[in-house]
N, C-alpha and C. Protein backbone atom coordinates (compact mmCIF):
# COMPACT_ATOMS: atom_id res chain seq x y z
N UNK A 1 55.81 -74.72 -68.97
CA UNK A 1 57.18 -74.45 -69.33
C UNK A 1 57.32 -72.99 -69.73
N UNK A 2 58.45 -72.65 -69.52
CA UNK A 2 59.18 -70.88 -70.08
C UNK A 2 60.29 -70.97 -71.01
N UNK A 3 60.23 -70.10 -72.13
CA UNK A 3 60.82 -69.52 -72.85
C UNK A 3 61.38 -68.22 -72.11
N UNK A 4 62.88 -68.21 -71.90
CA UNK A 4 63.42 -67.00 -71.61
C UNK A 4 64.25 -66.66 -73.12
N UNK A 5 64.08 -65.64 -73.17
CA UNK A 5 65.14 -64.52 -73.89
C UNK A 5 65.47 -63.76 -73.37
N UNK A 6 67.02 -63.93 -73.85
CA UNK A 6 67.78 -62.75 -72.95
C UNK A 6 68.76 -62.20 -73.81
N UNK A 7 68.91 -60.59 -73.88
CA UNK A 7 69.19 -59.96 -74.79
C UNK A 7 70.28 -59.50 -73.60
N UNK A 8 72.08 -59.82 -73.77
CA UNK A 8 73.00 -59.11 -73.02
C UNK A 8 73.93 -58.93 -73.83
N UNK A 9 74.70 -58.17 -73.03
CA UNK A 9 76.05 -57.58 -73.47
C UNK A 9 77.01 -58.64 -74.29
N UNK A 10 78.04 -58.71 -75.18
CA UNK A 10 79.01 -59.75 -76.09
C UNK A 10 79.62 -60.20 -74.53
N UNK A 11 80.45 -59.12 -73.71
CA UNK A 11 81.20 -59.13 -72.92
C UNK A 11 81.00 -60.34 -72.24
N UNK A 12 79.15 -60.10 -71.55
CA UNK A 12 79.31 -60.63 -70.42
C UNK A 12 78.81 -62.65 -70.86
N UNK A 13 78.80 -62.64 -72.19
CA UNK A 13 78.38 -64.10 -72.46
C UNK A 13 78.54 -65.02 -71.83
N UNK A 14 80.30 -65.25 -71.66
CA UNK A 14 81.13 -66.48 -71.35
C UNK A 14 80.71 -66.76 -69.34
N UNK A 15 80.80 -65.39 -69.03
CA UNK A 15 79.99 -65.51 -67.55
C UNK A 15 78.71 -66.18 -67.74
N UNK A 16 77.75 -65.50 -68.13
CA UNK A 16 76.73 -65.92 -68.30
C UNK A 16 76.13 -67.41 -68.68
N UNK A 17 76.82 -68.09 -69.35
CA UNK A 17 76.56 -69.38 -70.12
C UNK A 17 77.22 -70.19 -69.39
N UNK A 18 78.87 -69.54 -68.60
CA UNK A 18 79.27 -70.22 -67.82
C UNK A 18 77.98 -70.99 -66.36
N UNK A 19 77.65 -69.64 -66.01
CA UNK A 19 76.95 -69.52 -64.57
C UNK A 19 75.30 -70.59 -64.77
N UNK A 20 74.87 -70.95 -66.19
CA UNK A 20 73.92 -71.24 -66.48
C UNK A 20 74.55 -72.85 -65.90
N UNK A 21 75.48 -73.23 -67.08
CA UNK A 21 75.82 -74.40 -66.89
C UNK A 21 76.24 -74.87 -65.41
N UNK A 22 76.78 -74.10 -64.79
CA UNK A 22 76.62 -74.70 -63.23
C UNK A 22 75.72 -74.97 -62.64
N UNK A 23 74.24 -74.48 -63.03
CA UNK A 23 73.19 -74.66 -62.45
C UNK A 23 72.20 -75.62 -63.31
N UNK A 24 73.16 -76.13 -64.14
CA UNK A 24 72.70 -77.18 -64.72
C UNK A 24 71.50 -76.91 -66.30
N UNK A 25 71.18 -75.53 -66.94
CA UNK A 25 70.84 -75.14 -67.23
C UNK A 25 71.59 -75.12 -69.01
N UNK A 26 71.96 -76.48 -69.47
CA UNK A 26 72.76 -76.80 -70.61
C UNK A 26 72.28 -76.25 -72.30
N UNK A 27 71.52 -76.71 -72.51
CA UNK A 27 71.10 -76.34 -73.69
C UNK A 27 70.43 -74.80 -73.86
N UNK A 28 71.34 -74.04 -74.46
CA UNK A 28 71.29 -72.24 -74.43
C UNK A 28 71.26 -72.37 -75.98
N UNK A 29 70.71 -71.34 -76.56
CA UNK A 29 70.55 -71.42 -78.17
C UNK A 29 71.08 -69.92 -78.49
N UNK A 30 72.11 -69.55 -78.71
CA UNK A 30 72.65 -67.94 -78.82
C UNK A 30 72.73 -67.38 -80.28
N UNK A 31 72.29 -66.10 -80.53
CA UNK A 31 72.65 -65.50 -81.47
C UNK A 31 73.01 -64.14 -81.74
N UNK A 32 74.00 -63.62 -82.24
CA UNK A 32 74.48 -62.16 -82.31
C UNK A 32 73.50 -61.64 -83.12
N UNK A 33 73.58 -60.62 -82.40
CA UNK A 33 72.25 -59.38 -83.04
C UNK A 33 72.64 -57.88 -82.72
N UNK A 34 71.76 -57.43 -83.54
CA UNK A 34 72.14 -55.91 -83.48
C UNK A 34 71.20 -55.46 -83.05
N UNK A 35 70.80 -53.98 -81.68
CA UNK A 35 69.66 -53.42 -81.70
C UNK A 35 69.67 -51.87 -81.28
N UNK A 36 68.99 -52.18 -81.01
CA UNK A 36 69.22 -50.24 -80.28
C UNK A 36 67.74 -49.77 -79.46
N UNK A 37 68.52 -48.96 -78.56
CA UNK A 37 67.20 -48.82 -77.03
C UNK A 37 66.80 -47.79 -76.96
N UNK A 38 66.46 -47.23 -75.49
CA UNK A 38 66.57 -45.90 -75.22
C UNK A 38 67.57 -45.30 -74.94
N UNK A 39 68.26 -46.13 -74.28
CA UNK A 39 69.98 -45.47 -73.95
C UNK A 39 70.49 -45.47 -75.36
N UNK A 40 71.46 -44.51 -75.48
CA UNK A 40 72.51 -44.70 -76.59
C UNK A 40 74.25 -44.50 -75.64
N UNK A 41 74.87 -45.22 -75.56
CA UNK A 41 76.54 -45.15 -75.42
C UNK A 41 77.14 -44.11 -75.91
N UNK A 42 77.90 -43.30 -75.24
CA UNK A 42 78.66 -42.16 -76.17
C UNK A 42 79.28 -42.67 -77.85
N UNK A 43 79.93 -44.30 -77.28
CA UNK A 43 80.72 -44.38 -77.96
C UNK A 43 80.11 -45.25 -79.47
N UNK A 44 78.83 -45.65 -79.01
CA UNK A 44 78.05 -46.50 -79.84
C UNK A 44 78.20 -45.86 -81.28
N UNK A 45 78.11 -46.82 -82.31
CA UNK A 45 78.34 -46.25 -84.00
C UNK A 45 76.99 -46.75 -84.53
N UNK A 46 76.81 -46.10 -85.31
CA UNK A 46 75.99 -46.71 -86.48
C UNK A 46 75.85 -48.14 -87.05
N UNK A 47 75.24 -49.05 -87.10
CA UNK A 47 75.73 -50.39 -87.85
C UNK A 47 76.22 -50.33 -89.64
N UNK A 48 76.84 -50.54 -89.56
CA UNK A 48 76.99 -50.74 -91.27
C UNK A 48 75.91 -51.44 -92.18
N UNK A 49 75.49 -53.03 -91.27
CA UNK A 49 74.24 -53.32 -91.78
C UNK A 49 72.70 -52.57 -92.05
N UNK A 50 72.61 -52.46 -90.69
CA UNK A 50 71.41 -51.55 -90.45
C UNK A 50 71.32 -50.20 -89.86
N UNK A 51 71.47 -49.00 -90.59
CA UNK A 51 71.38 -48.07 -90.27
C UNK A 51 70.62 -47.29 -88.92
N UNK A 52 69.95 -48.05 -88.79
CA UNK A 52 69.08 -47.46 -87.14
C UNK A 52 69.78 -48.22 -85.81
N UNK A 53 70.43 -49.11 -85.78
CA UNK A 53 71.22 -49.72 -84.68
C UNK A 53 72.37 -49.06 -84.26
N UNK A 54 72.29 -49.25 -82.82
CA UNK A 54 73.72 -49.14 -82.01
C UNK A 54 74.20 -49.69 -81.41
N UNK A 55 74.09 -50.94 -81.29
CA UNK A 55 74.34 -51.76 -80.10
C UNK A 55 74.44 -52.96 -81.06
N UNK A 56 75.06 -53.86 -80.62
CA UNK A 56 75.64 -55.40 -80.92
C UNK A 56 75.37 -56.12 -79.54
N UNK A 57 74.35 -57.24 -79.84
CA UNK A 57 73.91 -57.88 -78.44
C UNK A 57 73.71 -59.31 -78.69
N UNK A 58 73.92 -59.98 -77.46
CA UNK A 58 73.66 -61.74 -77.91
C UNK A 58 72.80 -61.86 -77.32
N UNK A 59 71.62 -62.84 -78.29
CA UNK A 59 70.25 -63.17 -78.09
C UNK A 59 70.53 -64.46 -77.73
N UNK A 60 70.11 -64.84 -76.21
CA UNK A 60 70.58 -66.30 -75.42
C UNK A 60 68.92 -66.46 -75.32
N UNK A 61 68.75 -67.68 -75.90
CA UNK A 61 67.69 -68.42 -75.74
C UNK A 61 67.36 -69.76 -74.71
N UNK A 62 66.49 -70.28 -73.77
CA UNK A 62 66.27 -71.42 -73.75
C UNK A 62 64.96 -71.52 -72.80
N UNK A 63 64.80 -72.46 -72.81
CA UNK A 63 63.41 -72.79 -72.29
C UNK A 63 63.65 -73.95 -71.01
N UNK A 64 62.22 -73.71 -69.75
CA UNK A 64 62.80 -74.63 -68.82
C UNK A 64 61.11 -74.70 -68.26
N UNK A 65 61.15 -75.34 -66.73
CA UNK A 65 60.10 -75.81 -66.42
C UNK A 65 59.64 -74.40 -65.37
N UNK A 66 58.23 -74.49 -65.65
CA UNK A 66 58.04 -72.85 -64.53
C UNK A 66 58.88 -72.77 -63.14
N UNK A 67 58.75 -73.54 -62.44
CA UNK A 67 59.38 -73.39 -61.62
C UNK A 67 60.91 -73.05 -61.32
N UNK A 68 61.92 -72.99 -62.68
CA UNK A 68 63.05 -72.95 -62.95
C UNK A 68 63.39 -71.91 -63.48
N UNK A 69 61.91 -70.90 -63.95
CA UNK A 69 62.46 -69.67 -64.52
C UNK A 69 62.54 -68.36 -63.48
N UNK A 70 62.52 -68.35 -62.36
CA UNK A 70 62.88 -67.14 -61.60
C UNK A 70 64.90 -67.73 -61.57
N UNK A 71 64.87 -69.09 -61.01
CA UNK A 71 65.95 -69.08 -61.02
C UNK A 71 67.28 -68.56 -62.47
N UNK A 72 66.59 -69.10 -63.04
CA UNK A 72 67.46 -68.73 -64.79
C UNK A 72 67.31 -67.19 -65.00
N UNK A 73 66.23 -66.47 -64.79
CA UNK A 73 66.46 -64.87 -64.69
C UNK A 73 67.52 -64.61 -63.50
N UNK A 74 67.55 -64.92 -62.28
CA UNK A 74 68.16 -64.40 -61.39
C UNK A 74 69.74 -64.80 -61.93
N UNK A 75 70.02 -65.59 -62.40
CA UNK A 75 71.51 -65.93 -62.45
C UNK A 75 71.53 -65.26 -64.02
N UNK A 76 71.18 -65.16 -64.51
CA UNK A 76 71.48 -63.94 -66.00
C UNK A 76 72.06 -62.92 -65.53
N UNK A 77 70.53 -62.05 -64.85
CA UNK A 77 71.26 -61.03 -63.95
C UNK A 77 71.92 -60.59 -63.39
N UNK A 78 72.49 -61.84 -62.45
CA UNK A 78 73.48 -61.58 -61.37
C UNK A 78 75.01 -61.19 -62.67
N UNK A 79 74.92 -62.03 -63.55
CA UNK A 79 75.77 -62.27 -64.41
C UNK A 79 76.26 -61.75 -65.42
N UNK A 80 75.42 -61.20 -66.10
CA UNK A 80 75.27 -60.48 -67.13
C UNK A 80 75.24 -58.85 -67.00
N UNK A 81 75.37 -58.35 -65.54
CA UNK A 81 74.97 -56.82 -65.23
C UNK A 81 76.38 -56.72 -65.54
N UNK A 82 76.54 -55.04 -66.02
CA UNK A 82 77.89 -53.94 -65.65
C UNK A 82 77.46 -52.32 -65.27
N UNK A 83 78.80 -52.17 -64.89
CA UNK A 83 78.77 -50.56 -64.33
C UNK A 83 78.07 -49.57 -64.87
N UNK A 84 77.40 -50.03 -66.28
CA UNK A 84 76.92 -49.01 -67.17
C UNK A 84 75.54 -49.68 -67.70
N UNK A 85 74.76 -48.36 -67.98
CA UNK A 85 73.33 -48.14 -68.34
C UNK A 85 73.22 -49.05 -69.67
N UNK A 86 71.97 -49.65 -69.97
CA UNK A 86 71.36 -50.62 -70.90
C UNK A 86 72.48 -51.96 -70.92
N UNK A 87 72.28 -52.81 -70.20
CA UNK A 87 72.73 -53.87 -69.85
C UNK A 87 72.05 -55.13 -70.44
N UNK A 88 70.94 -54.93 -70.97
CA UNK A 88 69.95 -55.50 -71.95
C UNK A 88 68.72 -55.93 -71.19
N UNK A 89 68.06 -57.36 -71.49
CA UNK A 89 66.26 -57.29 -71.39
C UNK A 89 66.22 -58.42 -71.40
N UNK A 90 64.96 -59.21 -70.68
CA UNK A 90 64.87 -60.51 -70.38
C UNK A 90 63.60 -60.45 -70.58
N UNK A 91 62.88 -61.90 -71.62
CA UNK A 91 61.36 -61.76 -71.53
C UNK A 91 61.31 -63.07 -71.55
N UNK A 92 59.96 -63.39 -71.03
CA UNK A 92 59.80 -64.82 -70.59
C UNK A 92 58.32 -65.12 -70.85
N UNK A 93 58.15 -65.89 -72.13
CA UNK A 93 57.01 -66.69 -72.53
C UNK A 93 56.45 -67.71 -72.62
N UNK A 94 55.36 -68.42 -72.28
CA UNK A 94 54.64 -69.88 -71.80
C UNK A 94 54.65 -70.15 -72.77
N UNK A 95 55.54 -71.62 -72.74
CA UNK A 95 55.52 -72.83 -73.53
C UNK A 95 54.49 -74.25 -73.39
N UNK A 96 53.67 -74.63 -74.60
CA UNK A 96 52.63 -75.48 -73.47
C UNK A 96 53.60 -76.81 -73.39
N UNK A 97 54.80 -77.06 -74.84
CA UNK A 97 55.27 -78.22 -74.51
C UNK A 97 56.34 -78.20 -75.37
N UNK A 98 57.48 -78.98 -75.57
CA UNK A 98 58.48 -78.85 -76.22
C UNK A 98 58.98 -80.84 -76.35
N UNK A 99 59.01 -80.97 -77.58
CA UNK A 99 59.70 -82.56 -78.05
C UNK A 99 61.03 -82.55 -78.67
N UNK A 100 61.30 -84.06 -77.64
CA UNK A 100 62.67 -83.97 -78.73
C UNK A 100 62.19 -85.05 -80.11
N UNK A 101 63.16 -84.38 -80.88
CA UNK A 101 62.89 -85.25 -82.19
C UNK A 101 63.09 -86.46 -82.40
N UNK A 102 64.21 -86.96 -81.98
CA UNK A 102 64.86 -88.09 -82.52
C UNK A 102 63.55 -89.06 -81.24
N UNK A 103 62.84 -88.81 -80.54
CA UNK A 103 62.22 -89.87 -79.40
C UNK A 103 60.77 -89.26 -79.47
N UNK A 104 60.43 -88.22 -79.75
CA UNK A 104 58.98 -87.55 -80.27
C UNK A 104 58.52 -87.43 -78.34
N UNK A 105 59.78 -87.68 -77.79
CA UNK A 105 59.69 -87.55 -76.49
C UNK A 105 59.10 -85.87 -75.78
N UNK A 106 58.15 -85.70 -74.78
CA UNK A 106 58.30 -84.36 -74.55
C UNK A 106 58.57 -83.92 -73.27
N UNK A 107 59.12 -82.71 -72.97
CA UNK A 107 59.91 -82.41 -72.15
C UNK A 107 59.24 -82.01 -70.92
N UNK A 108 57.89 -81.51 -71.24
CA UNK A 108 57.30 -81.02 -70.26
C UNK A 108 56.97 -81.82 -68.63
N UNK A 109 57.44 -81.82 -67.89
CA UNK A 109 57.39 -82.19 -66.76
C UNK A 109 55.96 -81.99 -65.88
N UNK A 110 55.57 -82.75 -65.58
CA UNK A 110 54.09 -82.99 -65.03
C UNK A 110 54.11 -83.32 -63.36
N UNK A 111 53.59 -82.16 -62.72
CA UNK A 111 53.53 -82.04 -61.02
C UNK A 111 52.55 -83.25 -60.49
């Protein structure tokens, strides 16, 4: 199994989560975050919280079966890009297994 994180734009969320769920890709775990890259935006400010940030970004989480994670990067991407530089970052880490609670059931799918 894969753990994707995907660090994109506020903008492009509602695409994004939209385009997931068509592909059947339901359970997304999101959180607003602040960071800052190599690019900086002309227009980018300072955070009020944290002084070293420029950027405000949503951290979309979820996890799927290997074979399902080129597809879930490719439709982020397609989705989540704009006309302009630092569009954010996608990383993808091996999960050996994941349960649900309420059934101690696990998710991992076996070839």
């Amino acid at each position: 199994m894969k753990e994707i994180k995907a660090f994109i734009k506020p903008s492009k969320l509602e695409k994004v989560v939209e385009a997931l769920k068509e592909n059947n890709f339901e359970s997304v775990t999101l959180s607003e975050c602040e960071g800052t890259g190599a690019h900086r935006r002309e227009d980018s400010l300072p955070s009020l919280k944290f002084h070293f940030t420029d950027s405000k970004v949503i951290k979309l989480e979820l996890v799927c079966q290997d074979e399902e994670a080129d597809n879930v990067v490719k439709i982020i991407c397609q989705n989540a890009v704009t006309p302009y530089p630092a569009d954010g970052i996608i990383y993808i880490s091996d999960i050996s297994d994941a349960y649900r609670i309420k059934t101690c059931e696990s998710l991992k799918r076996f070839s």
